[in-house]
N, C-alpha and C. Protein backbone atom coordinates (compact mmCIF):
# COMPACT_ATOMS: atom_id res chain seq x y z
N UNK A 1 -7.75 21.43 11.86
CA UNK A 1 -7.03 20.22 12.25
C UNK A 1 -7.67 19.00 11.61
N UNK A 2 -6.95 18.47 11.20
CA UNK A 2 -7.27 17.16 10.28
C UNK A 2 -7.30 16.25 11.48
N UNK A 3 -8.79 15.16 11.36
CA UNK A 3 -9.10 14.48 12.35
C UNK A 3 -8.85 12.99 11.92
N UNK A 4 -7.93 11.68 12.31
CA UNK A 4 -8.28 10.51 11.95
C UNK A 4 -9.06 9.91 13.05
N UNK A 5 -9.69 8.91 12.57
CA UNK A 5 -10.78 8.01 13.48
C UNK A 5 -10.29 6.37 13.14
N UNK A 6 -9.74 5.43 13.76
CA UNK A 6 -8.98 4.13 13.24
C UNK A 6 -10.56 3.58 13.62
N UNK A 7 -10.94 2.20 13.06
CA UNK A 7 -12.11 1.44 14.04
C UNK A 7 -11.53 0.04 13.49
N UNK A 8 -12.41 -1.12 13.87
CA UNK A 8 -12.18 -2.65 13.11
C UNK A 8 -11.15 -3.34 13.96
N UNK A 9 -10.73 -3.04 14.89
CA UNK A 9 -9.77 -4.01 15.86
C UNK A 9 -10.44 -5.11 16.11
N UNK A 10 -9.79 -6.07 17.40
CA UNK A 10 -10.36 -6.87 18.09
C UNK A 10 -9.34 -8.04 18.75
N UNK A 11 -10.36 -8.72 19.20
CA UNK A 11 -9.39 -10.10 19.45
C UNK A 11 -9.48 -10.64 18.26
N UNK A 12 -8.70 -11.54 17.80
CA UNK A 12 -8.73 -13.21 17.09
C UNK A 12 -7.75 -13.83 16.89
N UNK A 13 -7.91 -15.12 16.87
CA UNK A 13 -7.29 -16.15 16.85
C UNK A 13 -6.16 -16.23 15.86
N UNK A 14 -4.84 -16.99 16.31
CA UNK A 14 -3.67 -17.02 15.31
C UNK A 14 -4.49 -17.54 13.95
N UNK A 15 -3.71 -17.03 12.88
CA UNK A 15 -4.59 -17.74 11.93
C UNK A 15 -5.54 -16.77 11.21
N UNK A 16 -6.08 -15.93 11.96
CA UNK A 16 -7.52 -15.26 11.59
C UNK A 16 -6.92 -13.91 10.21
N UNK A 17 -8.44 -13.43 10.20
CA UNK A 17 -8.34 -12.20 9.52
C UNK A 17 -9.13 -10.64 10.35
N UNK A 18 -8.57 -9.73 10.00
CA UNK A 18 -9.38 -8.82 10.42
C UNK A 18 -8.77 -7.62 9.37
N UNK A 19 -9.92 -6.75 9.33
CA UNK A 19 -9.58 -5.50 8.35
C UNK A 19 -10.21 -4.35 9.13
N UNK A 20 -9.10 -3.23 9.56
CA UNK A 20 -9.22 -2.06 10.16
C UNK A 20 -9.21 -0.77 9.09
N UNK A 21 -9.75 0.17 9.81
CA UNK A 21 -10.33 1.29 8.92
C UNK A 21 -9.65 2.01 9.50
N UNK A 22 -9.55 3.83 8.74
CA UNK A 22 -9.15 4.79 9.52
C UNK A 22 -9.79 5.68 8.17
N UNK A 23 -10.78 6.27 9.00
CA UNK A 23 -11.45 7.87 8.19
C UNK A 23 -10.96 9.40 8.40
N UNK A 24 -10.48 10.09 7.47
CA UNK A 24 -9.51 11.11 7.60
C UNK A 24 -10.90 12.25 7.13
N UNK A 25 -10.65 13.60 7.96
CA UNK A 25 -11.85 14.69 7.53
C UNK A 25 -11.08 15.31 6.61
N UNK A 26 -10.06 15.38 5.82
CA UNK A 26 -9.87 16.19 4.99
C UNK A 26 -10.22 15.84 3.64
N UNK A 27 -10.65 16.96 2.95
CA UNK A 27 -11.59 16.96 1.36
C UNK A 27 -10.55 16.56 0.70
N UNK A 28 -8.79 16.71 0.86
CA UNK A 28 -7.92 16.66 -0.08
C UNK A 28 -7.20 15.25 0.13
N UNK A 29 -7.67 14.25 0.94
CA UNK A 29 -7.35 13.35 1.20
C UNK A 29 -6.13 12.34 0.23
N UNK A 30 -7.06 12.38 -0.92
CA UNK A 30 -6.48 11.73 -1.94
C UNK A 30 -4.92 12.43 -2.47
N UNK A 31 -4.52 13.70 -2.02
CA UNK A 31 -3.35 14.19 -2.46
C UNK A 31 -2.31 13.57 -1.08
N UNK A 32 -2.59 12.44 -0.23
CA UNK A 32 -1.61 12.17 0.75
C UNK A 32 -1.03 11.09 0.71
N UNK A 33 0.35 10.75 0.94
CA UNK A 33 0.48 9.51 0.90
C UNK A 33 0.35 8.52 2.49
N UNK A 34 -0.43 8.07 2.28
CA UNK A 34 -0.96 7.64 3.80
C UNK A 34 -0.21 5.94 4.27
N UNK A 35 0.17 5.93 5.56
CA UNK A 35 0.97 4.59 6.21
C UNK A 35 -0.38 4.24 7.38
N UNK A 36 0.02 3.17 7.62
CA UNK A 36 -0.68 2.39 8.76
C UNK A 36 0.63 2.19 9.88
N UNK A 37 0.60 2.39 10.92
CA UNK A 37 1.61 1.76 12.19
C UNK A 37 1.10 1.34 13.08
N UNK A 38 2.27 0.97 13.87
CA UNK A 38 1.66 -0.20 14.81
C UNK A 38 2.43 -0.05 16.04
N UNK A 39 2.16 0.01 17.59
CA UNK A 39 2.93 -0.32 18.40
C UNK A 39 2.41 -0.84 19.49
N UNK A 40 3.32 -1.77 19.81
CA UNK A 40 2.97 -2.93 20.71
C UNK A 40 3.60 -2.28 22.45
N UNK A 41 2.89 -2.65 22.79
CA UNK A 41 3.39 -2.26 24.52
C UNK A 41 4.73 -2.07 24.44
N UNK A 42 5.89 -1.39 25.05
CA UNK A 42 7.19 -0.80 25.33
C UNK A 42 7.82 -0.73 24.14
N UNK A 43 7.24 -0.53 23.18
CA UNK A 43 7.85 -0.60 21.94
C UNK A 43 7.77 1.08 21.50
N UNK A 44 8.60 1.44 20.11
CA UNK A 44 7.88 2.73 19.33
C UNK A 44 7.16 2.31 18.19
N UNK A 45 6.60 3.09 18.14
CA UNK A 45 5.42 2.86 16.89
C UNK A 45 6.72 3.14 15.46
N UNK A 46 5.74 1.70 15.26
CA UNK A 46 6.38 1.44 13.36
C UNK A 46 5.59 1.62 12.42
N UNK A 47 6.07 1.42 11.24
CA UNK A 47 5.40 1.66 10.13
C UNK A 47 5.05 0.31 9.97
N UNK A 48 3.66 0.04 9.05
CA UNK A 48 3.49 -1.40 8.94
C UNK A 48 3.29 -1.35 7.10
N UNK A 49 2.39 -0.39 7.01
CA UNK A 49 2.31 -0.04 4.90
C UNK A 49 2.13 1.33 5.12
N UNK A 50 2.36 0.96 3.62
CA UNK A 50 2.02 2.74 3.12
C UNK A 50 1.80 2.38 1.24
N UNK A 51 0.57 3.63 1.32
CA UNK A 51 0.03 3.46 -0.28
C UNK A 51 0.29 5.18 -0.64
N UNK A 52 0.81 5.27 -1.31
CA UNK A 52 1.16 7.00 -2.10
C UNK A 52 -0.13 7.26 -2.68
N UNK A 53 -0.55 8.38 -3.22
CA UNK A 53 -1.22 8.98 -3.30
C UNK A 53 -1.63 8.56 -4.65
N UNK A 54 -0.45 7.81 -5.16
CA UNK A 54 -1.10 7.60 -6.67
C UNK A 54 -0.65 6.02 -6.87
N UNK A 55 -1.38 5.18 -5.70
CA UNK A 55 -1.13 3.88 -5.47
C UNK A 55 -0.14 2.99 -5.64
N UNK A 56 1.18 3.68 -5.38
CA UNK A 56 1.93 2.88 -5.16
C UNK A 56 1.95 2.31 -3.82
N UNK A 57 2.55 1.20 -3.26
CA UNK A 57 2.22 0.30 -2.27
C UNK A 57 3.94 -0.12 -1.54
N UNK A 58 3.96 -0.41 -0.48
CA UNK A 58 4.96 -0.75 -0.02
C UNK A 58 4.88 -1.29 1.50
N UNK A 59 5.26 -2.63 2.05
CA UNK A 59 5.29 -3.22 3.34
C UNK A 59 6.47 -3.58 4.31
N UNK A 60 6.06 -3.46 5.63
CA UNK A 60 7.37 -3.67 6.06
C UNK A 60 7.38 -5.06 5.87
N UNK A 61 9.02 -5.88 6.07
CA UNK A 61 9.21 -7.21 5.88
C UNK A 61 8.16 -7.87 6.66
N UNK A 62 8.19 -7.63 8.00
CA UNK A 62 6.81 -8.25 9.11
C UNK A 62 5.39 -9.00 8.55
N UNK A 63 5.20 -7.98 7.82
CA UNK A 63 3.68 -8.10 7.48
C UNK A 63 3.78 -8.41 5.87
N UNK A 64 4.64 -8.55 5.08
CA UNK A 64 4.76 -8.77 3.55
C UNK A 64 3.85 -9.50 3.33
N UNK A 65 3.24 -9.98 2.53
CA UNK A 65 2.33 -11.52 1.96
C UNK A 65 1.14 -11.87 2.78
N UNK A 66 0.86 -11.09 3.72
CA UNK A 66 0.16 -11.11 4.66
C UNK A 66 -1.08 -10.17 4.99
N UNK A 67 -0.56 -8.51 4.77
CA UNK A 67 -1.20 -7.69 5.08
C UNK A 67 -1.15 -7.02 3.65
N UNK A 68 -2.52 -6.31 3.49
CA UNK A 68 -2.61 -5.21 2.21
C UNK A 68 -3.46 -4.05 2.41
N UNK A 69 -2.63 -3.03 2.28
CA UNK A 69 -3.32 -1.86 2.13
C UNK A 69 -4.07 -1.67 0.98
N UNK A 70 -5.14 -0.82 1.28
CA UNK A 70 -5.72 0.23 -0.03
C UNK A 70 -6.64 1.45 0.81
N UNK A 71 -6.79 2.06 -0.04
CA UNK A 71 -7.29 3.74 0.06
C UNK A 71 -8.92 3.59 -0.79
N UNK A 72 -9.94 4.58 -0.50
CA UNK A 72 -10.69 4.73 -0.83
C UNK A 72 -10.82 6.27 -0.91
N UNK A 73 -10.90 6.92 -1.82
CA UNK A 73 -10.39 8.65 -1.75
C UNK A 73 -11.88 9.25 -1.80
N UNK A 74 -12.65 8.75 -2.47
CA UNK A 74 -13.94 9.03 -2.15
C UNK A 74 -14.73 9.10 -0.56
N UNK A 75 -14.02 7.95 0.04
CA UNK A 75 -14.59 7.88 1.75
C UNK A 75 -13.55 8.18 2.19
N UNK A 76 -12.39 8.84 1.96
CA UNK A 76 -11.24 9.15 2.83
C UNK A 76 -10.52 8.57 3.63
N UNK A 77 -10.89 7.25 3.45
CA UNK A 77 -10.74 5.73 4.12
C UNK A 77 -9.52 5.20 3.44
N UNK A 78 -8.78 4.45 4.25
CA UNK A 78 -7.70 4.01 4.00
C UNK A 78 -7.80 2.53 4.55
N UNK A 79 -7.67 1.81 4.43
CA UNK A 79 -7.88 0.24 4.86
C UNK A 79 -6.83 -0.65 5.35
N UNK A 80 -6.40 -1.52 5.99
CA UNK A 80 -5.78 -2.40 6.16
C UNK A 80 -5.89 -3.58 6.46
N UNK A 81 -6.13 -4.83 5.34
CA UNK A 81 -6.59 -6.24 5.52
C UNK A 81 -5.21 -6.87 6.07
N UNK A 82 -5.74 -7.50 7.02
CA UNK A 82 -4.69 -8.09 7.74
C UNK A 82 -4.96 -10.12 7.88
N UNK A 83 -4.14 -10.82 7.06
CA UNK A 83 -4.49 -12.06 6.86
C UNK A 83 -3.39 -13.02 7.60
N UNK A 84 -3.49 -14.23 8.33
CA UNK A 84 -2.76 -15.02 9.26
C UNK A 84 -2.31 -14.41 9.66
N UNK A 85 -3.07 -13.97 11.03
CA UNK A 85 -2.81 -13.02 11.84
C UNK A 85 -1.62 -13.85 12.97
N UNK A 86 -0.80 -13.07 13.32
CA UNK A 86 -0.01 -14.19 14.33
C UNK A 86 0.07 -12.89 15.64
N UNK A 87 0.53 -14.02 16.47
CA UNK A 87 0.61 -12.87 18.30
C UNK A 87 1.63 -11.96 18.37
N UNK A 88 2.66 -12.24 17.09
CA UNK A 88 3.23 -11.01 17.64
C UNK A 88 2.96 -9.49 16.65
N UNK A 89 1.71 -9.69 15.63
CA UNK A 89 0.92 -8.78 15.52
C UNK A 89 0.21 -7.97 16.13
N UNK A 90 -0.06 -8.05 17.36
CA UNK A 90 -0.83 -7.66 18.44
C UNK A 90 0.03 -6.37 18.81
N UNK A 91 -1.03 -5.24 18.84
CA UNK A 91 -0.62 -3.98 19.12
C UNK A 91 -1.89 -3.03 18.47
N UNK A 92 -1.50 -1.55 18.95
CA UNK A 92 -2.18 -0.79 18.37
C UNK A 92 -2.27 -0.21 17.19
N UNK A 93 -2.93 -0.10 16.67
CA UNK A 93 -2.88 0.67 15.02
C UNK A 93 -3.39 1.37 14.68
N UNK A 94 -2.77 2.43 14.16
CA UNK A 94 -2.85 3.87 13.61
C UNK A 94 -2.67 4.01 12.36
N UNK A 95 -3.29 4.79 11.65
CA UNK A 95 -2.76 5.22 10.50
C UNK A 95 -2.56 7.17 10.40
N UNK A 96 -1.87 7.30 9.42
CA UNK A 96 -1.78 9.12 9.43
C UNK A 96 -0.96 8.70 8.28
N UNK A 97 0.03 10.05 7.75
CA UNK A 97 0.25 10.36 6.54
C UNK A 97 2.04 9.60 6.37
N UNK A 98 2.33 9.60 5.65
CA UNK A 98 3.42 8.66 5.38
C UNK A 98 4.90 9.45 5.93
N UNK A 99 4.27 10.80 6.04
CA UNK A 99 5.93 11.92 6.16
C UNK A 99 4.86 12.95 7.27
N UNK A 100 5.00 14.28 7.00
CA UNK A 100 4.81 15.25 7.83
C UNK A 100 3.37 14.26 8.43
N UNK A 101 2.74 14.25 9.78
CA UNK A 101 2.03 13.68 10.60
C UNK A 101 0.85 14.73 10.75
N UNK A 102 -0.43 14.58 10.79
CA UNK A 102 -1.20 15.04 11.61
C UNK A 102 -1.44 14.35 12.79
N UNK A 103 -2.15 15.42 13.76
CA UNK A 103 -2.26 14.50 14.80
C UNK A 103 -3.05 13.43 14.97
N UNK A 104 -2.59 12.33 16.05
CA UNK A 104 -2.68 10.65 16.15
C UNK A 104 -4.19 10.69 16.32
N UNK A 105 -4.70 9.65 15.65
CA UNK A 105 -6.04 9.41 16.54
C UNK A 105 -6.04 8.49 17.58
N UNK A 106 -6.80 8.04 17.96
CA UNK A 106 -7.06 6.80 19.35
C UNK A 106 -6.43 5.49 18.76
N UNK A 107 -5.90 5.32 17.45
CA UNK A 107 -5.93 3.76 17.19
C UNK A 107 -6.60 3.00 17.51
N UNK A 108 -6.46 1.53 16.89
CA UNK A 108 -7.70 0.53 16.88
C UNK A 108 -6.92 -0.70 17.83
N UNK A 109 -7.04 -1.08 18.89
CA UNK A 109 -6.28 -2.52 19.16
C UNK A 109 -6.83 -3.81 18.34
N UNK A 110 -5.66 -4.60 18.35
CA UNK A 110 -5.58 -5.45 17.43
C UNK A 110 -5.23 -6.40 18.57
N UNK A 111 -5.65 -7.92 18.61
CA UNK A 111 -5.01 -8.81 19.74
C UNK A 111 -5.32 -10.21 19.00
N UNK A 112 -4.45 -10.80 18.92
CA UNK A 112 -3.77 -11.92 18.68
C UNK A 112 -3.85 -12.94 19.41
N UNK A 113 -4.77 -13.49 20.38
CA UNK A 113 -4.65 -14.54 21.30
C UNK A 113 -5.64 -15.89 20.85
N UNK A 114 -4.94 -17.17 21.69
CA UNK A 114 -5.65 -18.18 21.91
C UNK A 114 -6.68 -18.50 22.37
């Protein structure tokens, strides 16, 4: 079973930055195309990016100009810099594979307040 681990949440302020991690145990890492999602209390979890396996890149409208993925295939790490952060960013975040899913890890909360 392929294990993810999200970390790097937190509070901060509208405005702010924060960059969350997610470390995947598999050796073949780099053959996945990996997404980041997000879901906020009574909501379903969305997609927020996704980087293919051979770096192509793609965002939802939400987060365009704002947020950027990248991958590190060597640390199995997948990244998500998240810049002017606003409140209705606030939610949990996960990352896993862009199509077929392994299972979820704990996600990282992310909070957005004054």
């Amino acid at each position: 079973q392929v294990q993810l681990v999200e970390s790097g949440g937190g509070l901060v302020q509208p405005g702010g930055s924060l960059r969350v991690s997610c470390a995947a145990s598999t050796s073949f890492f780099r053959l996945y195309d990996m997404s980041w999602y997000r879901q906020a209390p009574g909501t379903q979890r969305v997609v927020v990016a996704t980087i293919t396996s051979s770096g192509i890149i793609n965002y939802a409208d939400a987060v365009k100009g704002r947020f950027t993925i990248s991958r590190d295939n060597a640390k199995r790490t997948v990244y998500l810099q998240m810049n002017s952060l606003k409140p209705e960013d606030t939610a949990v975040y996960y990352c896993n594979r862009a199509h077929t899913y392994w299972p979820w890890g704990q996600g990282t909360q992310v909070t957005v307040s004054s």
